[in-house]
Protein backbone atom coordinates (compact mmCIF):
# COMPACT_ATOMS: atom_id res chain seq x y z
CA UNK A 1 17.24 42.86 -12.93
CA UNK A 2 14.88 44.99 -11.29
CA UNK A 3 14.43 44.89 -7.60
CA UNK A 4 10.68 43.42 -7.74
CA UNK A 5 12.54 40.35 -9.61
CA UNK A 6 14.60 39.49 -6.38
CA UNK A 7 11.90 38.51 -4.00
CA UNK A 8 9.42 36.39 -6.92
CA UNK A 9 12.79 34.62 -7.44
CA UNK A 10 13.54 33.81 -3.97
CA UNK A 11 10.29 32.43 -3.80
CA UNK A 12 10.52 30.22 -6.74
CA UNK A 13 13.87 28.73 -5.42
CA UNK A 14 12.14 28.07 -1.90
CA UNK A 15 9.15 26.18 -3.60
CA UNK A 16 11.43 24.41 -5.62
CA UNK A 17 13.64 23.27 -1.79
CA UNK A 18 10.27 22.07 -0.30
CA UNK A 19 9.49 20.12 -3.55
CA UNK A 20 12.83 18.43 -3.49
CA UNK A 21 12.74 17.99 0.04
CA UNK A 22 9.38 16.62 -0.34
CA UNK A 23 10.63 14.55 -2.63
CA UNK A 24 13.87 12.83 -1.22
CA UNK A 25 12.76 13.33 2.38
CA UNK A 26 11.22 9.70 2.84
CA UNK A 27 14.16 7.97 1.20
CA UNK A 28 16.68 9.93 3.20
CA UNK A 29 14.52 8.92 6.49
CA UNK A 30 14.81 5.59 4.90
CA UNK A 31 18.74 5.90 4.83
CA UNK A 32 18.85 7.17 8.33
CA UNK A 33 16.93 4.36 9.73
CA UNK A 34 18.90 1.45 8.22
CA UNK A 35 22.08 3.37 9.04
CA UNK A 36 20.90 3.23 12.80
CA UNK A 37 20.16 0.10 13.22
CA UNK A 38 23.34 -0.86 11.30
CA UNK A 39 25.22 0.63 13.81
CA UNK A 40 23.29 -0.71 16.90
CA UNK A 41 23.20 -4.71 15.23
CA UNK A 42 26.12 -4.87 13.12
CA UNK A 43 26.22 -8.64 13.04
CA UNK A 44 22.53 -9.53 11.68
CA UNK A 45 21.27 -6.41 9.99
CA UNK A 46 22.76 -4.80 7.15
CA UNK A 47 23.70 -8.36 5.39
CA UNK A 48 22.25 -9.39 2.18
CA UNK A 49 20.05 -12.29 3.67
CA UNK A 50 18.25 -9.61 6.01
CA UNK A 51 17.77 -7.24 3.05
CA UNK A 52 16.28 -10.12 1.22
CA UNK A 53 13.86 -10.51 3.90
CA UNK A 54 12.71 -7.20 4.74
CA UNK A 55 12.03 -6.91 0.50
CA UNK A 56 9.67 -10.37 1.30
CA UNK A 57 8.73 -8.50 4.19
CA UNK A 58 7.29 -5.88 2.70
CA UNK A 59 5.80 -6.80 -0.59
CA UNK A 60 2.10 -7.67 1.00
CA UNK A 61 1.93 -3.96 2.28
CA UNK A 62 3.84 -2.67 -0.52
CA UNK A 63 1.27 -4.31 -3.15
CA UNK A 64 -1.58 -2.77 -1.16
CA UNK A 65 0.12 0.52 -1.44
CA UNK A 66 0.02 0.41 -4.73
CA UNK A 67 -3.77 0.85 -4.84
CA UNK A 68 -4.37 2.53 -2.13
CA UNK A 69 -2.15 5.34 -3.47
CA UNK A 70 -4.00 5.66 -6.21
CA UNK A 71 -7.26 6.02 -3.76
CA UNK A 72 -5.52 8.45 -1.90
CA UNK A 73 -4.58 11.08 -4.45
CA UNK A 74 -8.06 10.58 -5.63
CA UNK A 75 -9.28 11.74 -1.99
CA UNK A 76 -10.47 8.92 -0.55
CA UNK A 77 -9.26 6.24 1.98
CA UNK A 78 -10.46 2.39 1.79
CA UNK A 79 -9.94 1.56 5.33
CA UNK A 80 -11.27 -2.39 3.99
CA UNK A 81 -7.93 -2.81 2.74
CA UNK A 82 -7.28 -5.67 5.49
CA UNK A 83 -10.38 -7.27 5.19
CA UNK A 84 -9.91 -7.58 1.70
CA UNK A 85 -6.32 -9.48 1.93
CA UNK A 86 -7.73 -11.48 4.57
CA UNK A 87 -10.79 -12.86 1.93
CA UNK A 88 -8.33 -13.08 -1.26
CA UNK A 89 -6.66 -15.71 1.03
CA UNK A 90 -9.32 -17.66 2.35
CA UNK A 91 -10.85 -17.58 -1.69
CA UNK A 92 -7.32 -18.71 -3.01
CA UNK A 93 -7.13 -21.59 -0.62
CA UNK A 94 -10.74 -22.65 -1.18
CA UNK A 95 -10.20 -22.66 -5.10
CA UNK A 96 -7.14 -24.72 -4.20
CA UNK A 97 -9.26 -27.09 -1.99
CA UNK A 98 -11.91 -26.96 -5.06
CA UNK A 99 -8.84 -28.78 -7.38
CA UNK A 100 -8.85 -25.57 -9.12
CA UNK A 101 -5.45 -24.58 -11.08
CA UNK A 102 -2.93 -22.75 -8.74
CA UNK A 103 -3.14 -19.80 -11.41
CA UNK A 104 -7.20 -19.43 -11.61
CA UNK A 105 -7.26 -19.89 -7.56
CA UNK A 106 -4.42 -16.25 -7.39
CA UNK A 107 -6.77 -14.87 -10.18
CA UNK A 108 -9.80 -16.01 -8.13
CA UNK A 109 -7.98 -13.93 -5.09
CA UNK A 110 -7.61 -10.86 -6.86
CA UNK A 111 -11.18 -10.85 -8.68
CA UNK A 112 -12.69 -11.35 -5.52
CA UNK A 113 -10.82 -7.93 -4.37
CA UNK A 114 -11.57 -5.95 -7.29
CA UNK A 115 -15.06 -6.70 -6.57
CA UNK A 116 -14.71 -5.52 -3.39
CA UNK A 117 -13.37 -2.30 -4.22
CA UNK A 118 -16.35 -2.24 -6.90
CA UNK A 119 -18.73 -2.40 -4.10
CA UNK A 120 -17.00 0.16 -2.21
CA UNK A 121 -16.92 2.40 -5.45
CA UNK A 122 -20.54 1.95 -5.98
CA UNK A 123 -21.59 3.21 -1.97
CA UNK A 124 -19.74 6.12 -2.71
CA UNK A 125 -20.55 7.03 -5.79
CA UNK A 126 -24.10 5.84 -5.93
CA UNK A 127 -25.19 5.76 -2.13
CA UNK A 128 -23.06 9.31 -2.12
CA UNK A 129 -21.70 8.00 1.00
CA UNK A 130 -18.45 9.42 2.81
CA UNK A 131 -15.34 7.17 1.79
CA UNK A 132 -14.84 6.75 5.55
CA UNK A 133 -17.52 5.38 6.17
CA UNK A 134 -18.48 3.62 3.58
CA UNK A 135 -15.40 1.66 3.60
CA UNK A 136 -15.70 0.87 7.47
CA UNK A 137 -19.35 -0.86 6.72
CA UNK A 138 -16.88 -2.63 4.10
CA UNK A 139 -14.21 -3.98 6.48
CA UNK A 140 -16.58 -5.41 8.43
CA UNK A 141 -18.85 -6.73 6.28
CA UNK A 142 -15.88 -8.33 4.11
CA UNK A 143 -13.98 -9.79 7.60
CA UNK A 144 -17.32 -11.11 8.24
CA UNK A 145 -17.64 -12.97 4.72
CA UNK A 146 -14.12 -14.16 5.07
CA UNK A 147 -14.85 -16.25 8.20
CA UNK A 148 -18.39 -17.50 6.62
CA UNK A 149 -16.72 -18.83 3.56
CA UNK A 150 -13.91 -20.43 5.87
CA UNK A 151 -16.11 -21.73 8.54
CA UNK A 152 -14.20 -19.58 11.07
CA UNK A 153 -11.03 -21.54 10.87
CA UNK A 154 -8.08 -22.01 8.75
CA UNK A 155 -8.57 -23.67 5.13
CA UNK A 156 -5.43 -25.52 4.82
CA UNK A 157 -4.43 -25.58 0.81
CA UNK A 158 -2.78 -28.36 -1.35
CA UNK A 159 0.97 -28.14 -2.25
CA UNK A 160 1.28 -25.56 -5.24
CA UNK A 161 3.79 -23.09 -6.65
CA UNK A 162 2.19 -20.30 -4.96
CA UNK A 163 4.30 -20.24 -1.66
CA UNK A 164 7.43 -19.65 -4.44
CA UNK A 165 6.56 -16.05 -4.66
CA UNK A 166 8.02 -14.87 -1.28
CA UNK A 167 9.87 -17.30 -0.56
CA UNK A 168 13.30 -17.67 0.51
CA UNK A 169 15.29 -17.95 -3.52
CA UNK A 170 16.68 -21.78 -3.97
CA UNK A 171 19.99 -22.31 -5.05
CA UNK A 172 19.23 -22.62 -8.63
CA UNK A 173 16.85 -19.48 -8.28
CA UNK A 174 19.58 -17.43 -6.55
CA UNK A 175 20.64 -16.25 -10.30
CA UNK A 176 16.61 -13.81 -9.83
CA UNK A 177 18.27 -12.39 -6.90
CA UNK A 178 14.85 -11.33 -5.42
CA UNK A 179 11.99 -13.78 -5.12
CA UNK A 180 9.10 -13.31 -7.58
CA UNK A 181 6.63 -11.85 -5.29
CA UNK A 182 9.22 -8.33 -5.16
CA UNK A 183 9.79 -8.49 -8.78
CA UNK A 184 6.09 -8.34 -9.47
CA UNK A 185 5.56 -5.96 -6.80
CA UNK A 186 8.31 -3.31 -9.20
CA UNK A 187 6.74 -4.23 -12.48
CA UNK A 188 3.12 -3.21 -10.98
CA UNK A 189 4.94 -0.01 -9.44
CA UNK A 190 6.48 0.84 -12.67
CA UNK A 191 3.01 0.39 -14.31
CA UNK A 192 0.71 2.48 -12.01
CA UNK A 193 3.61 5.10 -11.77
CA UNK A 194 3.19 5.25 -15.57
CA UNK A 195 -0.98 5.01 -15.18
CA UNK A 196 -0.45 8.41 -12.79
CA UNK A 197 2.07 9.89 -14.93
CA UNK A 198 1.13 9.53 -18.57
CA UNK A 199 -2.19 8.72 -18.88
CA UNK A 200 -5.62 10.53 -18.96
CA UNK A 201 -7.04 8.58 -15.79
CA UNK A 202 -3.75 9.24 -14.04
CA UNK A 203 -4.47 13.44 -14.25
CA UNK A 204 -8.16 12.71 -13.76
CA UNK A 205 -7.23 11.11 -10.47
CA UNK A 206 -5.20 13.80 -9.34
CA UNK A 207 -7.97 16.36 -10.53
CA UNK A 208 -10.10 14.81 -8.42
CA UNK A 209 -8.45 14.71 -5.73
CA UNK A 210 -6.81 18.56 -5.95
CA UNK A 211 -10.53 20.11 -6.68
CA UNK A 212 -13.44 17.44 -7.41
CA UNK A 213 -15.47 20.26 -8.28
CA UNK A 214 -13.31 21.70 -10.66
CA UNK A 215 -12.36 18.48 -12.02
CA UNK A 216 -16.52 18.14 -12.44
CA UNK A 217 -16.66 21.45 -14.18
CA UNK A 218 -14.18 20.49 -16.71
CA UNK A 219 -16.11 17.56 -17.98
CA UNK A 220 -14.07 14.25 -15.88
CA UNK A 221 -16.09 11.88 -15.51
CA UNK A 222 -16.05 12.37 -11.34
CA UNK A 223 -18.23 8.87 -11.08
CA UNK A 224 -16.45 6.46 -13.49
CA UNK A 225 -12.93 7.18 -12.48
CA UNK A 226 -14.23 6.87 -8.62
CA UNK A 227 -15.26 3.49 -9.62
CA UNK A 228 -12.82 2.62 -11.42
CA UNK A 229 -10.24 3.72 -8.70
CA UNK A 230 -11.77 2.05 -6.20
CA UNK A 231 -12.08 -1.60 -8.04
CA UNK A 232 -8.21 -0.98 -9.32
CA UNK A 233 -7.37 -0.36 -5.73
CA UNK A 234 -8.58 -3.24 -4.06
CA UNK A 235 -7.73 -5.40 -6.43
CA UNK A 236 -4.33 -4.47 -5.61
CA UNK A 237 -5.27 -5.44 -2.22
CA UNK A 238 -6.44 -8.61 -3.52
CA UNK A 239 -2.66 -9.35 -4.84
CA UNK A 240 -1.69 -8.22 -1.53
CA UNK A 241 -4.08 -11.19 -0.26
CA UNK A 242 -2.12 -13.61 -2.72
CA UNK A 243 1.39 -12.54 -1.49
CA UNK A 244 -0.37 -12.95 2.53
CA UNK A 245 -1.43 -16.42 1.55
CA UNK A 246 1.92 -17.42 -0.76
CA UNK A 247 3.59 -16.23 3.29
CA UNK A 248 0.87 -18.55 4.93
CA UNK A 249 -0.09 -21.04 2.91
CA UNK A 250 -3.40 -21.14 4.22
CA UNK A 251 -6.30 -19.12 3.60
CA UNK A 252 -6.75 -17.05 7.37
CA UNK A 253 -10.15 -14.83 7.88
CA UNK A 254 -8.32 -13.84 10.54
CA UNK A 255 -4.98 -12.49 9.23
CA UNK A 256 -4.33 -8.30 8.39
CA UNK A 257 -5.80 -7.04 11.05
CA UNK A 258 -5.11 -3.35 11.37
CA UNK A 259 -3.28 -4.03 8.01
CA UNK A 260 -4.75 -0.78 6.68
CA UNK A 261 -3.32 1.52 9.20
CA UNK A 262 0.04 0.28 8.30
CA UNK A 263 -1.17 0.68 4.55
CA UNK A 264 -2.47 3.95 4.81
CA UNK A 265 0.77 5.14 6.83
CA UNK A 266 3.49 4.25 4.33
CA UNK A 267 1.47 6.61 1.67
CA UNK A 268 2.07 9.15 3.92
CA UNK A 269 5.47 8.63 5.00
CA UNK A 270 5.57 8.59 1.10
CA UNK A 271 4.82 12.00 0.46
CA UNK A 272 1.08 11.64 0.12
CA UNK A 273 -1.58 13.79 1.14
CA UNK A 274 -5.35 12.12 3.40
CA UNK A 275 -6.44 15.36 1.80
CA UNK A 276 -5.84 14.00 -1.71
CA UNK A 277 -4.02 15.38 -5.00
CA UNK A 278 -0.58 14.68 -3.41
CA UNK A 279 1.34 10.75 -3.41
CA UNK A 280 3.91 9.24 -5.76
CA UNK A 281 4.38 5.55 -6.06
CA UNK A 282 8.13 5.77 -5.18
CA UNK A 283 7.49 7.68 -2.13
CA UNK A 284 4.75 4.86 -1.27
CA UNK A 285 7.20 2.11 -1.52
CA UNK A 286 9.76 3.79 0.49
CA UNK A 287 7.15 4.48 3.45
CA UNK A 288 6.77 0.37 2.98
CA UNK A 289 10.54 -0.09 3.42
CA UNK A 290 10.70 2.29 6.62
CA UNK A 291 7.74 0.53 8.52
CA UNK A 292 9.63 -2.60 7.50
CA UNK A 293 13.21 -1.92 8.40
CA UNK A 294 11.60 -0.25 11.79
CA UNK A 295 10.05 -3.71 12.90
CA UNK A 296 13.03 -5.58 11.23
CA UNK A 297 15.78 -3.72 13.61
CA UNK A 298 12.92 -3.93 16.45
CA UNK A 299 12.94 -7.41 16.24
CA UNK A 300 16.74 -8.00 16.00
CA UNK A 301 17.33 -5.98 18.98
CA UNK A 302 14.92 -8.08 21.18
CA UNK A 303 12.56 -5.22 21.65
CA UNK A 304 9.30 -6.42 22.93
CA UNK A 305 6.23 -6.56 20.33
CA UNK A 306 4.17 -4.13 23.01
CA UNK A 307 6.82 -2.00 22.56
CA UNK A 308 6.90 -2.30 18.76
CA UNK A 309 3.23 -1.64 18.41
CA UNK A 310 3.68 1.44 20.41
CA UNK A 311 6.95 2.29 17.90
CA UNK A 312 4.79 1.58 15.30
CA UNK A 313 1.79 4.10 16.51
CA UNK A 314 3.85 6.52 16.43
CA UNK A 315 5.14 6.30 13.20
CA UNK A 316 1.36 6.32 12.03
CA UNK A 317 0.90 9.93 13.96
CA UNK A 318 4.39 11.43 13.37
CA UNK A 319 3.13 10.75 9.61
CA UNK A 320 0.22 12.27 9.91
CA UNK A 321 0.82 15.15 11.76
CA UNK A 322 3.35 15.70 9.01
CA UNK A 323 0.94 15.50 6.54
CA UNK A 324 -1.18 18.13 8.24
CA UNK A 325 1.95 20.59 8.83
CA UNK A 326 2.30 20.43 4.98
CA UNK A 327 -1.21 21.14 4.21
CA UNK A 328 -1.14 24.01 6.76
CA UNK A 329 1.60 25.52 5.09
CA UNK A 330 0.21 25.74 1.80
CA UNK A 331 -2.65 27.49 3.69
């Protein structure tokens, strides 16, 4: 082997450590967390009832994730995201109140998300607008349509099997060992993981977001898939909305505030990139479970929530500073 070989395969092996590391890093933060806070609350923590709840816990920003991974990569941010679950709640309860069936009122939910995420697709695509901003008008506006269509209060909803999907598992349901709610939350994480991974939209998105340019020059569609990414992403959020209101059982204009930072941060615990191109599914769930198990362990140690939000702040800029160190390195 000549010696030119030696240094080309000494860099190959060092990509191939930052990919893995990459890779594995949120899941072994993951492990390190809940091994911490097993050790400081042995009694409470790392039992199979508080497992359960933390996966309850975090299916509603989990779900969310799910979409706004897929915005991500793309290079763009949907910052409506909480405004969005907020509406699919107060919508699910109305259809409820309306005598509508339990299953067209959660379909009602999630339409009424997609569309949002259409709207927000069209003012950047159309408008040419900066995602940013265009999705800020967006949050807003929707948080503003939520209260109108609940009168600024609380729409209390009718009895229905909606609250079943995170809720604690009955006795004779103990035998699905999570509730439904998580279970739908994997088979939709399974399914976009696949979507990113095997399908033409799936490399268009990350074309998009590596070079839109490029990805222009080589004849993607840049416009459809933007619209399309943005109505499949908030109708995510919509679902996310569902799961909020199966928690509440009431439709709340008021609920998931700030829900997007938390959103936004567990792609990027996750391995994802604000720059787009970058972001994995598995590595957005796992961001989920950290912000999760952080407040879970807050809470069981009787930290105050003023100190948890600041906990939680951090966590958003540690993640993001993170995010920028990789970039910078690629530089």
């Amino acid at each position: 082997m000549s010696s030119g070989m030696w240094p080309r395969l000494w860099a190959t092996m060092a990509e191939r450590r930052r990919a893995w590391l990459e890779t594995l890093g949120p899941a072994i933060a993951l492990l390190l967390i809940y091994g911490l806070f097993s050790a400081l609350v042995p009694k409470s923590f790392p039992t199979l009832n508080n497992l359960e709840m933390m996966a309850r816990q975090t299916v509603i920003v989990g779900m969310a994730g799910l979409g706004m991974t897929l915005i991500m990569i793309m290079g763009g941010i949907d910052l409506s995201a909480g405004s969005i679950v907020a509406l699919s709640t107060v919508v699910t309860a109305w259809m409820l109140n309306e005598k509508y069936d339990p299953t067209l009122a959660a379909l009602g939910g999630v339409a009424v998300g997609a569309l949002c995420g259409w709207i927000n697709g069209l003012l950047v695509t159309g408008l040419r607008l900066v995602p940013f901003i265009a999705t800020l008008g967006m949050m807003l506006a929707v948080r503003g349509v939520a209260k109108g269509v609940a009168k600024e209060q609380k729409i209390d909803a009718p009895a229905s099997w909606l609250p079943e999907l995170t809720a604690s598992l009955r006795e004779d349901t103990s035998w699905m060992l999570l509730p439904p709610g998580v279970w739908m939350m994997l088979v939709l994480a399974l399914a976009v993981a696949g979507l990113l991974r095997y399908t033409r939209l799936g490399r268009h998105i990350f074309a998009i977001g590596s070079n839109e340019q490029t990805a222009r020059l080589c004849g993607v569609a840049v416009e459809r898939v933007k619209l399309a990414v943005y109505t499949l992403g908030a109708a995510f959020m919509g679902l996310a909305g569902l799961m909020q209101f199966s928690r509440l059982t009431v439709g709340d204009p008021t609920v998931a505030q700030g829900l997007e930072l938390d959103i936004i941060a567990a792609v990027v615990i996750g391995g994802g990139s604000l720059s787009g191109g970058k972001g994995s599914i598995l590595g957005t769930l796992v961001g989920a479970l950290i912000m999760t198990v952080v407040k879970s362990g807050c809470v069981q140690m009787g930290i105050k929530t003023w100190v948890q939000e600041i906990i939680t702040g951090l966590i958003i800029v540690v993640a993001v500073a993170l995010d920028r160190w990789r970039e910078s390195r690629k530089a």
